[in-house]
PDB file of N, CA and C in Angstrom:
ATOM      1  N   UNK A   1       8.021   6.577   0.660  1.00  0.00           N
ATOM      2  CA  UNK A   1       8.545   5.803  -0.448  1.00  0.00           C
ATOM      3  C   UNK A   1       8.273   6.498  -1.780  1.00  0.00           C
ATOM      4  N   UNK A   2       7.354   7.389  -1.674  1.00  0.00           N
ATOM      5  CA  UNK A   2       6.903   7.633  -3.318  1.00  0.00           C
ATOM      6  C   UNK A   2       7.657   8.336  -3.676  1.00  0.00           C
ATOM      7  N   UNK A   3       8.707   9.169  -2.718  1.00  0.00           N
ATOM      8  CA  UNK A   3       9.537  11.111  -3.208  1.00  0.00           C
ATOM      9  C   UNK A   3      10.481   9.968  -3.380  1.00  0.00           C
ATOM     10  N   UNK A   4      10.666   9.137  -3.090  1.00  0.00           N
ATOM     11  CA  UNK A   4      12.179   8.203  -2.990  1.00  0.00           C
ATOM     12  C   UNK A   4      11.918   8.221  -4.012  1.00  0.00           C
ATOM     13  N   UNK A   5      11.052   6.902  -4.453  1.00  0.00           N
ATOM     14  CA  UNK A   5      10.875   6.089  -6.271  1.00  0.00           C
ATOM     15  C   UNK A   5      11.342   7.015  -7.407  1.00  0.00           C
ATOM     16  N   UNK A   6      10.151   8.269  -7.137  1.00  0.00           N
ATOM     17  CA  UNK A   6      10.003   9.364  -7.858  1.00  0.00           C
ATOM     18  C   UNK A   6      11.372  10.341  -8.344  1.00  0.00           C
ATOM     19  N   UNK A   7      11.975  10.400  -6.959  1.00  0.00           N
ATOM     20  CA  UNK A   7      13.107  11.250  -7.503  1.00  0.00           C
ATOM     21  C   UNK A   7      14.460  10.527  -7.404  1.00  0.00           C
ATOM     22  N   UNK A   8      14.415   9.480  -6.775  1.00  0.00           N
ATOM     23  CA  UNK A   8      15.519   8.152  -5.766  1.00  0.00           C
ATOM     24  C   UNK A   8      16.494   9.638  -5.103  1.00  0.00           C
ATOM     25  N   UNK A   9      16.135  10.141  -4.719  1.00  0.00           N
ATOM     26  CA  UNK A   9      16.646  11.061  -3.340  1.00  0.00           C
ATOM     27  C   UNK A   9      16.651  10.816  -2.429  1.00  0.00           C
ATOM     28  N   UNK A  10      17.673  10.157  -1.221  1.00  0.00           N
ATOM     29  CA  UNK A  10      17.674   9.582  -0.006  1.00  0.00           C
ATOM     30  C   UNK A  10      16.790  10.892   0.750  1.00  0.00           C
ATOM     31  N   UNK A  11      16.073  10.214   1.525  1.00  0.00           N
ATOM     32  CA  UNK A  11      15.187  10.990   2.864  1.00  0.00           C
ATOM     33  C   UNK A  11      15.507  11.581   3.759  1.00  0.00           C
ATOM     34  N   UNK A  12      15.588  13.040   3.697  1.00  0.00           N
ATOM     35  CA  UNK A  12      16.411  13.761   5.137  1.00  0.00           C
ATOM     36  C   UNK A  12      16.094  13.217   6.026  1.00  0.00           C
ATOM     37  N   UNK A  13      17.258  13.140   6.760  1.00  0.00           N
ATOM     38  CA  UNK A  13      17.810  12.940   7.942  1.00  0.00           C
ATOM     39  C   UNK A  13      17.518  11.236   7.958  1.00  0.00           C
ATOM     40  N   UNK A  14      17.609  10.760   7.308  1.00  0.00           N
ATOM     41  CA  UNK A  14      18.335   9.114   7.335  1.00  0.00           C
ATOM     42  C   UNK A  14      19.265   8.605   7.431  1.00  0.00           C
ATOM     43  N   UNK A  15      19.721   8.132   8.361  1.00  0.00           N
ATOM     44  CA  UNK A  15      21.249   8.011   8.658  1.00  0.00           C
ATOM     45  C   UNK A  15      21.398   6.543   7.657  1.00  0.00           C
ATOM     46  N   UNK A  16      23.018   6.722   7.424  1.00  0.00           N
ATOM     47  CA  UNK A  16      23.340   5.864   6.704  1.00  0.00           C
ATOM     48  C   UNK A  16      23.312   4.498   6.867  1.00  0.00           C
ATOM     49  N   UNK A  17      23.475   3.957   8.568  1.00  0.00           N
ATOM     50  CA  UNK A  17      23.123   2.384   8.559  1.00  0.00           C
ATOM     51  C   UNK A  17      21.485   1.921   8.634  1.00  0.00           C
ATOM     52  N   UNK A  18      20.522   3.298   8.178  1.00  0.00           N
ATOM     53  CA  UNK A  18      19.190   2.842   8.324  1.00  0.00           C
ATOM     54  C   UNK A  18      18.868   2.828   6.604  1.00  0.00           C
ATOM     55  N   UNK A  19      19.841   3.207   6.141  1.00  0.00           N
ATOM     56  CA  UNK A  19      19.410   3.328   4.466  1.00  0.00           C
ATOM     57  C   UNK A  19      19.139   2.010   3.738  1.00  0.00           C
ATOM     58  N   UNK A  20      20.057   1.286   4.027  1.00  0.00           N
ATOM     59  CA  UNK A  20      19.998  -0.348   3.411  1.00  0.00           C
ATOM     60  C   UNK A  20      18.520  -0.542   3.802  1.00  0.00           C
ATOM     61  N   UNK A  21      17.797  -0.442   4.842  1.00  0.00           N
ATOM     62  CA  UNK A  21      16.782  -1.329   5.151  1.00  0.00           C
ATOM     63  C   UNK A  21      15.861  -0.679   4.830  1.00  0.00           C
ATOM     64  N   UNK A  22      16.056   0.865   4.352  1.00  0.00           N
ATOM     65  CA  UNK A  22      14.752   1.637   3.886  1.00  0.00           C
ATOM     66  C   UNK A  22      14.640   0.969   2.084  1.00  0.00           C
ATOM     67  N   UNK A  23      15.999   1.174   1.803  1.00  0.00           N
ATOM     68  CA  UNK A  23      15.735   0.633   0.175  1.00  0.00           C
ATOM     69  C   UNK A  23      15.510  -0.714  -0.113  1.00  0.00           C
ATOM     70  N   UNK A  24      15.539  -1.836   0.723  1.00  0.00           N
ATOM     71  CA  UNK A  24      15.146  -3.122   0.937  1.00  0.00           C
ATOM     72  C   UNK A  24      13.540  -2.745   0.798  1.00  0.00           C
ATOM     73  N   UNK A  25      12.738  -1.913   1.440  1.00  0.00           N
ATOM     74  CA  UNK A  25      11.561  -2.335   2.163  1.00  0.00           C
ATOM     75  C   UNK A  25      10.805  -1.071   0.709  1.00  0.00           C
ATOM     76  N   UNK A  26      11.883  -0.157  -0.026  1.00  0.00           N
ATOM     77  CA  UNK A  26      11.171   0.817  -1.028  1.00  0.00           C
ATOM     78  C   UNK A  26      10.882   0.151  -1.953  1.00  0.00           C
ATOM     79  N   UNK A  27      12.129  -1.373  -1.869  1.00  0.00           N
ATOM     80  CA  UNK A  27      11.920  -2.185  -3.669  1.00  0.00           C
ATOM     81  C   UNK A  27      10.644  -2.759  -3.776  1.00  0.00           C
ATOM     82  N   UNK A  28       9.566  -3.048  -2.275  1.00  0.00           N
ATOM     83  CA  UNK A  28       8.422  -3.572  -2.460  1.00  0.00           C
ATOM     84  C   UNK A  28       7.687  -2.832  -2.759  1.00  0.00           C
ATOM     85  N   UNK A  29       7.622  -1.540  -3.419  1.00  0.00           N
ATOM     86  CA  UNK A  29       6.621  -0.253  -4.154  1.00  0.00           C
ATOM     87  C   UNK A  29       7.460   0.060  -5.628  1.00  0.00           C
ATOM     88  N   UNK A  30       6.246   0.650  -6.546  1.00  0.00           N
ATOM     89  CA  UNK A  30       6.913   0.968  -7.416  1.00  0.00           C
ATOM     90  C   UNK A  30       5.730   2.434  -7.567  1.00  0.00           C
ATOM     91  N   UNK A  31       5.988   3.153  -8.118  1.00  0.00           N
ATOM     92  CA  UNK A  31       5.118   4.572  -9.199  1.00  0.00           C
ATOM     93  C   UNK A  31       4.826   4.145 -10.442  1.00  0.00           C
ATOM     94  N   UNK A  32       3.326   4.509 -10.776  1.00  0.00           N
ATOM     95  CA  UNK A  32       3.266   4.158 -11.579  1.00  0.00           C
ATOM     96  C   UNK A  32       1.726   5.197 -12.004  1.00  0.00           C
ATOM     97  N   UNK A  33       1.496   5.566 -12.795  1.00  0.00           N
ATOM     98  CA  UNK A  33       0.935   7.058 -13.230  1.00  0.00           C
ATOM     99  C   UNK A  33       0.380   7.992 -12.139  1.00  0.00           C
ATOM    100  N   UNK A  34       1.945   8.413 -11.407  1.00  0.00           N
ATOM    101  CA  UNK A  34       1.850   9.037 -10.382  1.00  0.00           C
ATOM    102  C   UNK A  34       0.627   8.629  -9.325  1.00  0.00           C
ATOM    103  N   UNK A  35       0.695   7.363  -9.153  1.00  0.00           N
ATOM    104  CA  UNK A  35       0.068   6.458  -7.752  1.00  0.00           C
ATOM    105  C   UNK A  35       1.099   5.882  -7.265  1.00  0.00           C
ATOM    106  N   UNK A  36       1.200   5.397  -5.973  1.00  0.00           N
ATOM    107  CA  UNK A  36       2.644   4.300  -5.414  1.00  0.00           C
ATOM    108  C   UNK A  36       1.449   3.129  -4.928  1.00  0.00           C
ATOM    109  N   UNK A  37       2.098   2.093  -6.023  1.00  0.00           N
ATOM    110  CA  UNK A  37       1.697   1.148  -5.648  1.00  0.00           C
ATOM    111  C   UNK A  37       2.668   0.098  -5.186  1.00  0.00           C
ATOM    112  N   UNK A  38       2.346  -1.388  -4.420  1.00  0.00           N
ATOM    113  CA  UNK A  38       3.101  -2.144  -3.724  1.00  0.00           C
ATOM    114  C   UNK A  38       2.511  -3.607  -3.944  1.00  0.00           C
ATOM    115  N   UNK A  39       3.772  -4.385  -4.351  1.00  0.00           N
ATOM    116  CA  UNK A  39       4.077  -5.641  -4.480  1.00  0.00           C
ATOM    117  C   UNK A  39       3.802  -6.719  -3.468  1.00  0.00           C
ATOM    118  N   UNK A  40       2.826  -7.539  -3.434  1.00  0.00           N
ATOM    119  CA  UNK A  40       2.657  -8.404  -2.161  1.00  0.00           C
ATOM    120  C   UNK A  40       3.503  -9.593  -2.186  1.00  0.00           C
ATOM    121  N   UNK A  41       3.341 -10.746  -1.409  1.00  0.00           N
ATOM    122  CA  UNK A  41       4.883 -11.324  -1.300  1.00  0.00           C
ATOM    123  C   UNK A  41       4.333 -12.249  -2.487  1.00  0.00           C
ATOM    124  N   UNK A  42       3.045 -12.578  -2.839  1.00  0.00           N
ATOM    125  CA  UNK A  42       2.475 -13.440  -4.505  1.00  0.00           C
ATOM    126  C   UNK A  42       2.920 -12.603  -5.608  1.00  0.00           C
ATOM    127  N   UNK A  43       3.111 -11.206  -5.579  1.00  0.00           N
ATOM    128  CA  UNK A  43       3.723 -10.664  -6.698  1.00  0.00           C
ATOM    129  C   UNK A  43       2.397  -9.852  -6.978  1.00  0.00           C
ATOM    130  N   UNK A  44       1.291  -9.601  -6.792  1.00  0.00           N
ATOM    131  CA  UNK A  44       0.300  -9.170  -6.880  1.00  0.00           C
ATOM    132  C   UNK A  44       0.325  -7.658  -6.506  1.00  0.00           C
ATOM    133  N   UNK A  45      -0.407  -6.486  -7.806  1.00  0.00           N
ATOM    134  CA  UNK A  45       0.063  -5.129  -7.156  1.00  0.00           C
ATOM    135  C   UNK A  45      -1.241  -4.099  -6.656  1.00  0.00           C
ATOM    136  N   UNK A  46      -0.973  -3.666  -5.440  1.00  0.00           N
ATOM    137  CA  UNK A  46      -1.952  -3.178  -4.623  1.00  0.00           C
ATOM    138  C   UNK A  46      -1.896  -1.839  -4.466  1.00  0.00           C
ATOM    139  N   UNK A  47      -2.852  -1.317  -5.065  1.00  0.00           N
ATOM    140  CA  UNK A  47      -3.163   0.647  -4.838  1.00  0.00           C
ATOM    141  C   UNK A  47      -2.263   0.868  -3.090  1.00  0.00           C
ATOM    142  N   UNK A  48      -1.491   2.046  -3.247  1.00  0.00           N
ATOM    143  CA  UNK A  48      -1.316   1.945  -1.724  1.00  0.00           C
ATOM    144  C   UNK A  48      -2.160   3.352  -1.262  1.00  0.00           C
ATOM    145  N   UNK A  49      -2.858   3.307  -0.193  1.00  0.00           N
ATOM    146  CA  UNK A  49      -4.014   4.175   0.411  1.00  0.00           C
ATOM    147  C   UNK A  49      -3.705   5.122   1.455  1.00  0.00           C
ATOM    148  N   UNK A  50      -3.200   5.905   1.776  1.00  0.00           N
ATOM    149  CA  UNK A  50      -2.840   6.862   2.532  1.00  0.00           C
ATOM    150  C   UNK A  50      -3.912   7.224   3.744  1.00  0.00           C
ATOM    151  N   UNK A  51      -5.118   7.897   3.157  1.00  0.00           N
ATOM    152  CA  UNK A  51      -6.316   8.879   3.366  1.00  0.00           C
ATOM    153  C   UNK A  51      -6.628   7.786   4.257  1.00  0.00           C
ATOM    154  N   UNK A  52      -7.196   8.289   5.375  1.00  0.00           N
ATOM    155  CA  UNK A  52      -7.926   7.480   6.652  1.00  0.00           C
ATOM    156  C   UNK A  52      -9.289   7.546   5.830  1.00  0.00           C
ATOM    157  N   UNK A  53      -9.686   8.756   5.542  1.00  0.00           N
ATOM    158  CA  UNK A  53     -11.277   8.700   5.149  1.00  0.00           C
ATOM    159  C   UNK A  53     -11.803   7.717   3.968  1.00  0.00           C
ATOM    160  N   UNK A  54     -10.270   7.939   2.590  1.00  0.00           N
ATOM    161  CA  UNK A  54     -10.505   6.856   1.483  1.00  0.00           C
ATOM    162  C   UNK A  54     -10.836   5.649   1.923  1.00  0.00           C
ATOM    163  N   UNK A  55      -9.606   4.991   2.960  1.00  0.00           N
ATOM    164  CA  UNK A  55      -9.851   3.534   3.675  1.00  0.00           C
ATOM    165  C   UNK A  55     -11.076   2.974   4.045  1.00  0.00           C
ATOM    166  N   UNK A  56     -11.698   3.927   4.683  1.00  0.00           N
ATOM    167  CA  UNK A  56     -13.185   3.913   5.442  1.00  0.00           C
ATOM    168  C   UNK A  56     -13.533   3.450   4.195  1.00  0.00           C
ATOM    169  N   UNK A  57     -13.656   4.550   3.163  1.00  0.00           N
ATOM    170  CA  UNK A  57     -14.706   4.274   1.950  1.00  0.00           C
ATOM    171  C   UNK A  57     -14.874   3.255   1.630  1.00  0.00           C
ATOM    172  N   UNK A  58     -13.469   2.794   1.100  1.00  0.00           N
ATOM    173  CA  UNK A  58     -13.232   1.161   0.280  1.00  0.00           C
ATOM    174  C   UNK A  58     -13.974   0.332   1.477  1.00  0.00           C
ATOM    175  N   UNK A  59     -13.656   0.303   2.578  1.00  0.00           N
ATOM    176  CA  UNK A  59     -14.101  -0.707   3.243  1.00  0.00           C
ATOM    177  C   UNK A  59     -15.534  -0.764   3.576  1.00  0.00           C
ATOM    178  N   UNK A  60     -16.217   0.485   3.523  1.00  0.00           N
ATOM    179  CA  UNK A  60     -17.747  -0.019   3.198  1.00  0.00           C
ATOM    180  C   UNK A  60     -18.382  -0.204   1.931  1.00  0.00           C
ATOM    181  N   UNK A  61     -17.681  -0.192   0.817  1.00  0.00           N
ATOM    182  CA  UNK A  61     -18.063   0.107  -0.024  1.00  0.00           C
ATOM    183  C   UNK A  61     -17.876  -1.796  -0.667  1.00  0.00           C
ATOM    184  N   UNK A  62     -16.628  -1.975  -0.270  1.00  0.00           N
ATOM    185  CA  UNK A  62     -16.533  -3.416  -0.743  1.00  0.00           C
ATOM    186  C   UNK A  62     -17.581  -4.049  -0.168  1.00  0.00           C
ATOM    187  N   UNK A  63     -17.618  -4.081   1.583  1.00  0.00           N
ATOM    188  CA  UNK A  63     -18.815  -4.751   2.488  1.00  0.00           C
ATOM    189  C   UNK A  63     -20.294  -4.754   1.549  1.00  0.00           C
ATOM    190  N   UNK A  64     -20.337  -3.210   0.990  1.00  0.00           N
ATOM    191  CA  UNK A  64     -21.804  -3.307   0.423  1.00  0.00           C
ATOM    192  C   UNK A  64     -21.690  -4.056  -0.995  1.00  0.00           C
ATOM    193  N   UNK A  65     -20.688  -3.949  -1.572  1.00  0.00           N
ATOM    194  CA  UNK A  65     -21.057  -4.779  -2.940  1.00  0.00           C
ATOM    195  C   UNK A  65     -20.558  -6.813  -2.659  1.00  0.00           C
ATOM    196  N   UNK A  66     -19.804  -6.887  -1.485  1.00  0.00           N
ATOM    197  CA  UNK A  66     -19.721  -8.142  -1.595  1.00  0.00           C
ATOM    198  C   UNK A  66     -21.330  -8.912  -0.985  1.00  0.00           C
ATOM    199  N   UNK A  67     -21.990  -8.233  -0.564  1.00  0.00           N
ATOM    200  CA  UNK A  67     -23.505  -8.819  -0.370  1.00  0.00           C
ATOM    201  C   UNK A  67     -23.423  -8.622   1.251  1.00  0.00           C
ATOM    202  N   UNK A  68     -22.676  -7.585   1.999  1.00  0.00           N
ATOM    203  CA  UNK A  68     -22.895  -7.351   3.410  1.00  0.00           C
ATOM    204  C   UNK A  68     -22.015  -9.161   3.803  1.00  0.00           C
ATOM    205  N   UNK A  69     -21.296  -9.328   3.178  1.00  0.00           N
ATOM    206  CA  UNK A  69     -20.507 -10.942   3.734  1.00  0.00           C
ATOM    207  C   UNK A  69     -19.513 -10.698   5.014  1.00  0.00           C
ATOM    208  N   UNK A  70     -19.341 -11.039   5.512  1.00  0.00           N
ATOM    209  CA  UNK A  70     -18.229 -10.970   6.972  1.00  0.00           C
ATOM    210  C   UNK A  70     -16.834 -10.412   6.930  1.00  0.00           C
ATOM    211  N   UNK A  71     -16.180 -10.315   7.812  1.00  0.00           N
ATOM    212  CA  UNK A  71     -14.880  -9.655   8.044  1.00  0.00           C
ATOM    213  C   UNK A  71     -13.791 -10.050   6.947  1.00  0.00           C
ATOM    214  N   UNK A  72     -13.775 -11.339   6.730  1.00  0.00           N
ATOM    215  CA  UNK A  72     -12.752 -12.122   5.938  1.00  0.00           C
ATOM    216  C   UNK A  72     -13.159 -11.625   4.865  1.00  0.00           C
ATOM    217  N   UNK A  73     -14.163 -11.984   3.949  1.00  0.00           N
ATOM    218  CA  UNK A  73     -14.707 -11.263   2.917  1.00  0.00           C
ATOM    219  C   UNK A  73     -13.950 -10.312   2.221  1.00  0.00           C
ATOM    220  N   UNK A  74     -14.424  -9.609   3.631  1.00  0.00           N
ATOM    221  CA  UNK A  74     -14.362  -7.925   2.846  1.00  0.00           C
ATOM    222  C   UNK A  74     -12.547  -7.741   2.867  1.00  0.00           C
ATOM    223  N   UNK A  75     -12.246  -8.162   3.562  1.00  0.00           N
ATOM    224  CA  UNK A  75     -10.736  -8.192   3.681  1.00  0.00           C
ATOM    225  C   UNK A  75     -10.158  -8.929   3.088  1.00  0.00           C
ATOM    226  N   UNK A  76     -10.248  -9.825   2.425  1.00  0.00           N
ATOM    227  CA  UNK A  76     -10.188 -10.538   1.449  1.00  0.00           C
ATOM    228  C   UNK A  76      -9.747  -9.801  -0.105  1.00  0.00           C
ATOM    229  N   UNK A  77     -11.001  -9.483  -0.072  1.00  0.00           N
ATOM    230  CA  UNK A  77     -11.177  -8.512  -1.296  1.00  0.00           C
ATOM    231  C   UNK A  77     -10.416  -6.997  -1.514  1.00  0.00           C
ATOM    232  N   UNK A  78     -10.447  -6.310  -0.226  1.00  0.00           N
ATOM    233  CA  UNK A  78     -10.059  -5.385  -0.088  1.00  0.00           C
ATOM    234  C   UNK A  78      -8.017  -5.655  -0.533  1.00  0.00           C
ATOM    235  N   UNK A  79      -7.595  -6.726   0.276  1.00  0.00           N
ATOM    236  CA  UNK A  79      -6.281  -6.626  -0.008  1.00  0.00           C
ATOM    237  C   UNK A  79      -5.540  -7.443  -1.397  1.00  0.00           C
ATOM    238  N   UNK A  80      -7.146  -7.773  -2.456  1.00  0.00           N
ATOM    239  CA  UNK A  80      -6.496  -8.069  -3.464  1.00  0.00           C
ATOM    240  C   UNK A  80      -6.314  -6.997  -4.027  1.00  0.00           C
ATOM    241  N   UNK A  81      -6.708  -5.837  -3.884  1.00  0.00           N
ATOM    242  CA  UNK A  81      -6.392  -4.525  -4.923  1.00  0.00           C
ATOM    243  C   UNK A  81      -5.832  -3.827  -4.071  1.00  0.00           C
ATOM    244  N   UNK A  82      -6.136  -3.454  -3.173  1.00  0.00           N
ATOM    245  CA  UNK A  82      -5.388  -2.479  -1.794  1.00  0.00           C
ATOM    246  C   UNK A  82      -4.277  -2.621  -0.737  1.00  0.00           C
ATOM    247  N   UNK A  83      -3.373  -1.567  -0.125  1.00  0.00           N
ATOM    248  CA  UNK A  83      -2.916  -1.911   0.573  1.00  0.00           C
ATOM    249  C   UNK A  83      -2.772  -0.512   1.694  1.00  0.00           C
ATOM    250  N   UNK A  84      -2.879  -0.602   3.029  1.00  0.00           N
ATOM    251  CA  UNK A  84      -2.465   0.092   3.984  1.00  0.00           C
ATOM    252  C   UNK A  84      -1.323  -0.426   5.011  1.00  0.00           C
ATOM    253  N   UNK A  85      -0.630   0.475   5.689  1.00  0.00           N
ATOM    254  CA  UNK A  85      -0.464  -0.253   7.053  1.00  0.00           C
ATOM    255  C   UNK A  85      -1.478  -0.483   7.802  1.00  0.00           C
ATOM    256  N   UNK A  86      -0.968  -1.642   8.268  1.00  0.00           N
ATOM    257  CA  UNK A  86      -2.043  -2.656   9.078  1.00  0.00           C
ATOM    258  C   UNK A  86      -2.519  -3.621   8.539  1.00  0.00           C
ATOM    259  N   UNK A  87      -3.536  -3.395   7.331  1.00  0.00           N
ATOM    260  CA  UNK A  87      -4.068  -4.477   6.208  1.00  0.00           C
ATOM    261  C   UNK A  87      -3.869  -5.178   6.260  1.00  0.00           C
ATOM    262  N   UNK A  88      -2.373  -5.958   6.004  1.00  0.00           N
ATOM    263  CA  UNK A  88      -2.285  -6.869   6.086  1.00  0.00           C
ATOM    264  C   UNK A  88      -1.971  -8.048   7.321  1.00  0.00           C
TER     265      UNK A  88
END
């Protein structure tokens, strides 16, 4: 999504009846000082996280500052600023 936003250059080798549903699903990201961030369905906008290793980070890192609190918690927290696949 980000080379899309960035340049709106359709994606090699995307065929044309898969395009509608890629630009449906690009309008939920936007760029914004060269980060791609994404729109949740509250309207709320979430860093989007690529890096397997970053993910890790945030997620112990929230665990340790929310006071070691449980799964919901941290996930909680994590997907008010963040977003991956899966996350949600």
């Amino acid at each position: 999504f980000f080379n899309f936003l960035s340049t709106t250059t359709k994606p090699p080798g995307l065929e044309e009846k898969d395009l509608k549903h890629f630009i449906k699903q690009a309008m939920r990201f936007f760029v914004k000082d060269g980060k791609l961030w994404r729109r949740n369905a509250s309207g709320m906008h979430q860093l989007v996280i690529i890096d397997f290793k970053k993910r890790l980070s945030l997620i112990y890192q929230a665990h340790d500052q929310l006071g070691h609190k449980q799964a919901f918690s941290t996930r909680k927290h994590l997907t008010d600023h963040f977003w991956w696949p899966g996350l949600d």
